[in-house]
Protein backbone atom coordinates (compact mmCIF):
# COMPACT_ATOMS: atom_id res chain seq x y z
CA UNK A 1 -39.44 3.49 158.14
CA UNK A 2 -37.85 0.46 156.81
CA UNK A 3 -34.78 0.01 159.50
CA UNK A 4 -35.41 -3.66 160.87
CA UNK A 5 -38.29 -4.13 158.14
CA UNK A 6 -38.92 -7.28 155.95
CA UNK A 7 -39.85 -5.62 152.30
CA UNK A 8 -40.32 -8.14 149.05
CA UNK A 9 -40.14 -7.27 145.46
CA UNK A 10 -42.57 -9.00 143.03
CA UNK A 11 -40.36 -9.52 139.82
CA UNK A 12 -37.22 -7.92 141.90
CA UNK A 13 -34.84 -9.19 139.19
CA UNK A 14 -35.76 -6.13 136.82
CA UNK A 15 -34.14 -2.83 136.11
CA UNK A 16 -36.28 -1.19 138.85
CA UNK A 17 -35.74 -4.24 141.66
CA UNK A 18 -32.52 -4.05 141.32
CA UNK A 19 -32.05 0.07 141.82
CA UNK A 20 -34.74 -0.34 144.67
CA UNK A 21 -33.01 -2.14 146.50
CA UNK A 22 -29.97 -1.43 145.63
CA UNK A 23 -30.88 2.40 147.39
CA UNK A 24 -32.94 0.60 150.55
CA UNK A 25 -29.14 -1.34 151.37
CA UNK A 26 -28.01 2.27 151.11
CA UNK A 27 -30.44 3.97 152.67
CA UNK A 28 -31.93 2.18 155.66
CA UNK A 29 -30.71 -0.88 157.62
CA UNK A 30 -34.14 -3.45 156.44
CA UNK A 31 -33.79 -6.76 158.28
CA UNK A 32 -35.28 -8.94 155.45
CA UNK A 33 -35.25 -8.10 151.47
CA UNK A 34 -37.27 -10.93 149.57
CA UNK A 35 -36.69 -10.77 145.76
CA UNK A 36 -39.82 -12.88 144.25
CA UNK A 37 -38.79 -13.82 140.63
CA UNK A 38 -39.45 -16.79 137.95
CA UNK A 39 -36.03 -16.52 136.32
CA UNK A 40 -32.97 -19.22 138.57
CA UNK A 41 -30.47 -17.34 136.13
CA UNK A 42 -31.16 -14.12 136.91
CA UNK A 43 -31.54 -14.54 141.05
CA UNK A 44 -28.06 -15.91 140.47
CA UNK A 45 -26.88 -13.17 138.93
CA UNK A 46 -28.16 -10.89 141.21
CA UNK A 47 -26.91 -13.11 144.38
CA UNK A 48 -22.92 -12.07 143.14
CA UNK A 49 -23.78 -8.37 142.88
CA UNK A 50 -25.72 -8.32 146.54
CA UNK A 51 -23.97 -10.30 148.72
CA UNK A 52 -25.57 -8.62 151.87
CA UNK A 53 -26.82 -11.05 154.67
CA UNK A 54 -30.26 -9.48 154.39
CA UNK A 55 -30.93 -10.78 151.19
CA UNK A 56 -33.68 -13.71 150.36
CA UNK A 57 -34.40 -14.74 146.76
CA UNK A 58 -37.90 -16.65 146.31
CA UNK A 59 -38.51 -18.31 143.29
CA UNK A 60 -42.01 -17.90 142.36
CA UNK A 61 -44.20 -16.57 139.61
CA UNK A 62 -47.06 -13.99 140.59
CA UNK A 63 -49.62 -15.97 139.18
CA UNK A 64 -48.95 -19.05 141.56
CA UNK A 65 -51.72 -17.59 144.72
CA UNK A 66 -50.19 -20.19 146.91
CA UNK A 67 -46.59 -19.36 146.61
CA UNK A 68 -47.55 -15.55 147.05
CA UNK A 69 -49.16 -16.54 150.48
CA UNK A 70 -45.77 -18.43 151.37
CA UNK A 71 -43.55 -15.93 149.71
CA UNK A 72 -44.99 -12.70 151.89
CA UNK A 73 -44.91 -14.53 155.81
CA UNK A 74 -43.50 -11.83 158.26
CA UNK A 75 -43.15 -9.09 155.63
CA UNK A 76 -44.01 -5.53 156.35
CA UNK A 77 -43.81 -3.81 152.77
CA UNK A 78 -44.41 -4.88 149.24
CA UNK A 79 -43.38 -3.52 146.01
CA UNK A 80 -45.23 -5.01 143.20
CA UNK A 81 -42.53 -4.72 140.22
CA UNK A 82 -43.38 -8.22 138.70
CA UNK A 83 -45.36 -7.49 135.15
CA UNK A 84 -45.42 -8.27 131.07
CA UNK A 85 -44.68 -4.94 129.35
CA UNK A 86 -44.15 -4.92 126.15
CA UNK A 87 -47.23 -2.96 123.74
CA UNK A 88 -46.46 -5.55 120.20
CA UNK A 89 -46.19 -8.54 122.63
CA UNK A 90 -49.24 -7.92 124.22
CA UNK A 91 -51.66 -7.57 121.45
CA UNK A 92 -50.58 -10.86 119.97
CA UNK A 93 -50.76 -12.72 123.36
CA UNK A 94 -53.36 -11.22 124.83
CA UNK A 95 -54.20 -14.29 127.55
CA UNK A 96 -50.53 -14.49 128.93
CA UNK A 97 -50.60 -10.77 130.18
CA UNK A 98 -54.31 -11.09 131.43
CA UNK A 99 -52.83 -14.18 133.64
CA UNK A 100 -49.63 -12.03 135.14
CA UNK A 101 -50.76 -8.56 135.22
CA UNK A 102 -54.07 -9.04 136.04
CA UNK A 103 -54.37 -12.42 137.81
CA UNK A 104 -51.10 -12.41 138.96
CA UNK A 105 -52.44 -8.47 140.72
CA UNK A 106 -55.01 -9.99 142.63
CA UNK A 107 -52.61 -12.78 143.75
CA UNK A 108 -50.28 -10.26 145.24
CA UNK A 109 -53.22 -8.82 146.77
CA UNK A 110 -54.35 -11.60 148.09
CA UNK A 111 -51.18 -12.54 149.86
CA UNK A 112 -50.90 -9.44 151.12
CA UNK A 113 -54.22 -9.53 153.00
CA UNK A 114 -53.66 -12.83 154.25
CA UNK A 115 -50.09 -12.45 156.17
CA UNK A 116 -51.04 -8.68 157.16
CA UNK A 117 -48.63 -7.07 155.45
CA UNK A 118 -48.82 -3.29 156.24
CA UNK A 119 -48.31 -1.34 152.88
CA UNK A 120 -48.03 -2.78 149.36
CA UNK A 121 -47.41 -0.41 146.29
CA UNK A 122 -47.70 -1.38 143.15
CA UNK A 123 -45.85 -0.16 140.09
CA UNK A 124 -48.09 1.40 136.97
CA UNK A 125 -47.65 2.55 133.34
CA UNK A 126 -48.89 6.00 131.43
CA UNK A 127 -49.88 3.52 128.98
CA UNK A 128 -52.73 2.13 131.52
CA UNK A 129 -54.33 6.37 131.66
CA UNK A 130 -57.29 6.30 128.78
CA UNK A 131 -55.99 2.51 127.25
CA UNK A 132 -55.80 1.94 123.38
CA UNK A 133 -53.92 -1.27 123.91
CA UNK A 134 -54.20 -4.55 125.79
CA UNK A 135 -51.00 -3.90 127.75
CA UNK A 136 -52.59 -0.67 128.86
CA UNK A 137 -56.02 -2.55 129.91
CA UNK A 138 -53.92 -4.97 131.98
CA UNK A 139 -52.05 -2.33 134.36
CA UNK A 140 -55.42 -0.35 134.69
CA UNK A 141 -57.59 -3.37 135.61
CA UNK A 142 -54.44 -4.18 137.77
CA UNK A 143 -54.97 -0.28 139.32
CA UNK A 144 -58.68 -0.53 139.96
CA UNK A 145 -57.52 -4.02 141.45
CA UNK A 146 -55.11 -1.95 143.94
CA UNK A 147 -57.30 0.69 144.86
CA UNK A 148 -60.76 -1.36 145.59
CA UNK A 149 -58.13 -4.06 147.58
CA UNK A 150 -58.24 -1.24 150.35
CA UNK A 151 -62.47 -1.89 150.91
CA UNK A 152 -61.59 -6.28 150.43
CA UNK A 153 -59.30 -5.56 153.28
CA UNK A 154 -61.76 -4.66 155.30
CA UNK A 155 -60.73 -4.86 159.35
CA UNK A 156 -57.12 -5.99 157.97
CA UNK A 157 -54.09 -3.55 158.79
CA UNK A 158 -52.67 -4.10 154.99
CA UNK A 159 -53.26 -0.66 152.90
CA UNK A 160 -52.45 -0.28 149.13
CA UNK A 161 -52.06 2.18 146.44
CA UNK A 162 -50.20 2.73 142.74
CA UNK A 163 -47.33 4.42 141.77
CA UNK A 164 -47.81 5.86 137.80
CA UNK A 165 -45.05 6.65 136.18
CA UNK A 166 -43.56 7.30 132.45
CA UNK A 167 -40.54 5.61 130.53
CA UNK A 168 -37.57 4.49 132.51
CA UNK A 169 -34.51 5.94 130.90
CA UNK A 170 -32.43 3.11 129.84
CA UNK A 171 -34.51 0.24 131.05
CA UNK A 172 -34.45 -3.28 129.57
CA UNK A 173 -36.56 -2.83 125.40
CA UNK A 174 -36.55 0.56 126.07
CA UNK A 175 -35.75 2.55 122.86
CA UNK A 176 -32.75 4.42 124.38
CA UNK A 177 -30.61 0.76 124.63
CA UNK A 178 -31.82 -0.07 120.63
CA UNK A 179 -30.70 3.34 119.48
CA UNK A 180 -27.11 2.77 121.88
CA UNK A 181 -27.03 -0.62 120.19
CA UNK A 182 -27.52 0.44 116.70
CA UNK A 183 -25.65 3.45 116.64
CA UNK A 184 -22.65 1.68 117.70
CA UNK A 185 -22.67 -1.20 115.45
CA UNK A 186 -22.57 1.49 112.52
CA UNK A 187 -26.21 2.21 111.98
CA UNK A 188 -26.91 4.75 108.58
CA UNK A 189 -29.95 6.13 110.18
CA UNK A 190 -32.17 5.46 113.41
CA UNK A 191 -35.90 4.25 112.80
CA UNK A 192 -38.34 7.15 114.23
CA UNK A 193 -41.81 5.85 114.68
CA UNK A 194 -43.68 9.52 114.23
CA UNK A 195 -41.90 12.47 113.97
CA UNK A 196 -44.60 14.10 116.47
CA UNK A 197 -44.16 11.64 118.92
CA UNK A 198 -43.83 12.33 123.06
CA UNK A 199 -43.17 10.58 125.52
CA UNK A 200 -42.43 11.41 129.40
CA UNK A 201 -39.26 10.88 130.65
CA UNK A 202 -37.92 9.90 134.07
CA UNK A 203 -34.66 8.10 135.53
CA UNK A 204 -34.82 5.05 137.04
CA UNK A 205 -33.35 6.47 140.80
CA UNK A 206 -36.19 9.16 140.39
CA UNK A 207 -38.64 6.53 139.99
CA UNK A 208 -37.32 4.30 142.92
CA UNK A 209 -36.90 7.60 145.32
CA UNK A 210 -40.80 7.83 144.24
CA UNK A 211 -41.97 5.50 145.68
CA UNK A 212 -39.57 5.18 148.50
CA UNK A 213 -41.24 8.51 149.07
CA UNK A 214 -44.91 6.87 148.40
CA UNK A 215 -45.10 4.70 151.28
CA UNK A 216 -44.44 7.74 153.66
CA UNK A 217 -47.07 9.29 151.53
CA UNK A 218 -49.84 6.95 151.26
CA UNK A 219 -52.91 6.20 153.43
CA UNK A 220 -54.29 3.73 150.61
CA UNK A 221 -56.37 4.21 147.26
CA UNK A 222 -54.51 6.65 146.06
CA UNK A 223 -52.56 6.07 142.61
CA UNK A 224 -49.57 8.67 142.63
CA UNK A 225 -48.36 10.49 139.41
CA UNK A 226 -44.89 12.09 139.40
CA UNK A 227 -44.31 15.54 137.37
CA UNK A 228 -41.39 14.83 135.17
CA UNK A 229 -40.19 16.15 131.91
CA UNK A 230 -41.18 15.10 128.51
CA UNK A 231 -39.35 14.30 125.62
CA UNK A 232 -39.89 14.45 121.56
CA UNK A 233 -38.63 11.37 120.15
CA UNK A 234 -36.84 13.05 117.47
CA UNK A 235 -35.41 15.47 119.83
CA UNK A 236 -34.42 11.67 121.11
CA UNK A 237 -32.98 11.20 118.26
CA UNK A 238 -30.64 14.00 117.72
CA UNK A 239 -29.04 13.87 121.19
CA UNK A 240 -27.86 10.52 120.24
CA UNK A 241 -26.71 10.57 117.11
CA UNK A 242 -26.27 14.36 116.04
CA UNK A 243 -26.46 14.23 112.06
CA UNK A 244 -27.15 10.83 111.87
CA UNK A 245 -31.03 10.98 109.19
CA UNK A 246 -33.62 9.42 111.21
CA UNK A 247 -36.25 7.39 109.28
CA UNK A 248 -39.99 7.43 109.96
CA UNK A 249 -41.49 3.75 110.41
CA UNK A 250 -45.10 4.43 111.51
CA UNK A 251 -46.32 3.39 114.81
CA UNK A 252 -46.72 -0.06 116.23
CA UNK A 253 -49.77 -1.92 116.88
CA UNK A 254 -51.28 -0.41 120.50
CA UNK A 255 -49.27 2.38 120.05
CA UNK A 256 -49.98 5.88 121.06
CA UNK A 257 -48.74 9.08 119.41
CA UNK A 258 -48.41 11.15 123.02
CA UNK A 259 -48.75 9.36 126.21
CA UNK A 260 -51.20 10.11 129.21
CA UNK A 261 -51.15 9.95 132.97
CA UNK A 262 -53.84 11.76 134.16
CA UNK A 263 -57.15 11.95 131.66
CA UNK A 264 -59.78 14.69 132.17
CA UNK A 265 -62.60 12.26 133.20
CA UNK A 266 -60.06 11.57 136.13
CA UNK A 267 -59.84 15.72 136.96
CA UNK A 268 -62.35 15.82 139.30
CA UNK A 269 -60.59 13.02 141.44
CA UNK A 270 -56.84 14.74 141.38
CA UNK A 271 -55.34 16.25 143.85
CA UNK A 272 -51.81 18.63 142.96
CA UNK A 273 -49.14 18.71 145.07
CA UNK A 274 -45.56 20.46 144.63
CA UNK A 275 -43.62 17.63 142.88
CA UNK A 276 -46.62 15.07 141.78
CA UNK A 277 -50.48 14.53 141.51
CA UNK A 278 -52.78 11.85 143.64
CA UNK A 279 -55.57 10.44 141.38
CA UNK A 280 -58.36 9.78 144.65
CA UNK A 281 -60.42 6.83 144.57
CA UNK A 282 -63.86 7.32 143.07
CA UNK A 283 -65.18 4.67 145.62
CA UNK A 284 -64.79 6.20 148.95
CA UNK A 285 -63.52 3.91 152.30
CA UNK A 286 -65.08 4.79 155.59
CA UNK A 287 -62.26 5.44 157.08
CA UNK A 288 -60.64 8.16 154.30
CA UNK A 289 -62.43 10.28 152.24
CA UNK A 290 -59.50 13.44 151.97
CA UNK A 291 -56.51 13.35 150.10
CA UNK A 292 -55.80 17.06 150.13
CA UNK A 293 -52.93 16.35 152.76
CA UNK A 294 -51.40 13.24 153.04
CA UNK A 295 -49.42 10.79 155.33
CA UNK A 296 -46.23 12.98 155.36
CA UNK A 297 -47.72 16.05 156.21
CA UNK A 298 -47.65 17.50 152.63
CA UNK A 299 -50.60 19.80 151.87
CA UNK A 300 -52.02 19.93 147.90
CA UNK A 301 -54.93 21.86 145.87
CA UNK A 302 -57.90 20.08 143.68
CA UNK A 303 -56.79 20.20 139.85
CA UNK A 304 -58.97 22.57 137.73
CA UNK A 305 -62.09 20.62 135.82
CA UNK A 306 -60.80 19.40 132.77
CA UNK A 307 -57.19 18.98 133.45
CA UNK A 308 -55.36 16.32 131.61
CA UNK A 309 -51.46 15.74 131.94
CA UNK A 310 -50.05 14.30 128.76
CA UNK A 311 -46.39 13.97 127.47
CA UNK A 312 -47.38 16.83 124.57
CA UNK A 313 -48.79 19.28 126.91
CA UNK A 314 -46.89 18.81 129.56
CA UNK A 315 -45.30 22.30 130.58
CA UNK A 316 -41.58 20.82 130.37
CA UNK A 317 -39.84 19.40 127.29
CA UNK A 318 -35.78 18.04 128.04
CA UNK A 319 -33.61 20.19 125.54
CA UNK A 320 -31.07 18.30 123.99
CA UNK A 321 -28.30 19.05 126.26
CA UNK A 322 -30.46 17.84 129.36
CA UNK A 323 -31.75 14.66 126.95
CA UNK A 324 -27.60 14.23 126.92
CA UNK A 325 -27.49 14.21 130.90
CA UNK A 326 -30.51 12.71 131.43
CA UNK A 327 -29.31 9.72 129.43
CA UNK A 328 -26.08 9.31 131.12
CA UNK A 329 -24.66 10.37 127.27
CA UNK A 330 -20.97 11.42 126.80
């Protein structure tokens, strides 16, 4: 699917850009790999670990429309990476993530309509399934964005949908790299923010192979949910630093106690398959209106009213010994 392809990454610099691609070189033989970033230090970077002729590196920030239109001539796929993340950060600048993750959405959109790109996907959060904080709002206005572009395009070839997914082990302010960080500069105990807290859990090659696996999948409008494991933050904890106390610090502003992917008002809309759920559009497109099979032939079942699948509920928990593995631990 991608041999002799052109594919950018918006924000292509991150943890996930980098394992993309890293796994398309691997994979497939792609004739063009843009990586759209704002950061010169980091393409540089990046330039001495991928020194294959295939690569491009586009300076450019997602909230620049032009540049987007300039950045996506001749390419086939896009993988829409580039966002502000973090919960704290957002609630106290509340206009700078509206500008990338929402603006900066419909940019990316845009582009993609207007050089006839043929599939985008764009990257989502758990946090942006029933939203409590403004980071949250962002990625699911940026959703809704995603699926409706698939009407905007209209008699255009270019087709979208999102990829949903939980916390990225190890990824860049993730709390797997503080505890690392404080355990080995000596730490007497490791801050817990709720000893009830859950979160769900997935590597960062599982996310990549998801959506590697999501543009075979997709026909466009759907946002696709991975079933992964869960984990209990003290559980976390333990797996880490075995005997070290852990100290409860309350949660942070925007903060949820469990996380959720798929809500029950979204039930009715939610198809099951074998390894992950498709959340349907609730506006329909003339040309799709089933989701019960999809572009690769896999067949799934309508969820049962009132479903919900969140990290506290969820039917797998990681015991510590697979919290060990999963984390790459000694």
């Amino acid at each position: 699917m991608f041999n002799d392809r052109s594919i950018l990454v918006t924000g292509g610099t991150g943890s996930f850009g980098k394992k993309f691609i890293r796994t398309l070189i691997e994979r497939h033989r792609p004739r063009r790999i843009v990586v759209l970033s704002r950061d010169e230090l980091k393409q540089y970077e990046m330039q001495q670990d991928f020194p294959e002729s295939c690569m491009r590196f586009f300076l450019g920030d997602v909230r620049d429309r032009e540049r987007m239109v300039q950045a996506m001539r001749g390419v086939d796929f896009v993988v829409h990476a580039a966002a502000l993340k973090q919960v704290p950060a957002a609630e106290y600048n509340p206009g700078e993530f509206i500008r990338t993750n929402v603006n900066g959405a419909e940019n990316v959109i845009h582009a993609a309509i207007e050089n006839g790109v043929k599939k985008v996907i764009a990257l989502s959060t758990d946090k942006a399934a029933s939203p409590i904080n403004l980071y949250g709002a962002t990625k699911l206005l940026s959703d809704k964005l995603f699926v409706a572009a698939n009407n905007i395009a209209g008699n255009h070839p270019t087709r979208f949908a999102v990829v949903r997914y939980g916390n990225v082990v190890g990824s860049r302010g993730s709390v797997v790299p503080l505890f690392r960080k404080m355990i080995a500069e000596g730490a007497k105990e490791l801050p817990i923010t709720d000893d009830q807290m859950t979160r769900f859990w997935i590597t960062l090659q599982h996310g990549v192979d998801f959506v590697l696996k999501g543009f075979e999948r997709m026909y466009g409008g759907e946002i696709f949910v991975p079933k992964i494991p869960s984990v209990k933050i003290v559980d976390l904890a333990c797996a880490m630093a075995p005997g070290l106390p852990q100290k409860v610090i309350g949660i942070r502003p925007g903060e949820k106690l469990h996380e959720l992917m798929i809500s029950r008002d979204d039930s009715p809309n939610t198809i099951e398959f074998a390894d992950h759920f498709v959340i349907c559009p609730a506006i329909r497109f003339i040309e799709k209106s089933n989701y019960s099979s999809d572009a690769a032939g896999e067949k799934g079942k309508p969820a049962p009213l009132g479903f919900k699948y969140s990290s506290d509920l969820n039917p797998h928990f990681l015991n510590l010994d697979e919290i060990i593995e999963i984390n790459g631990e000694p």
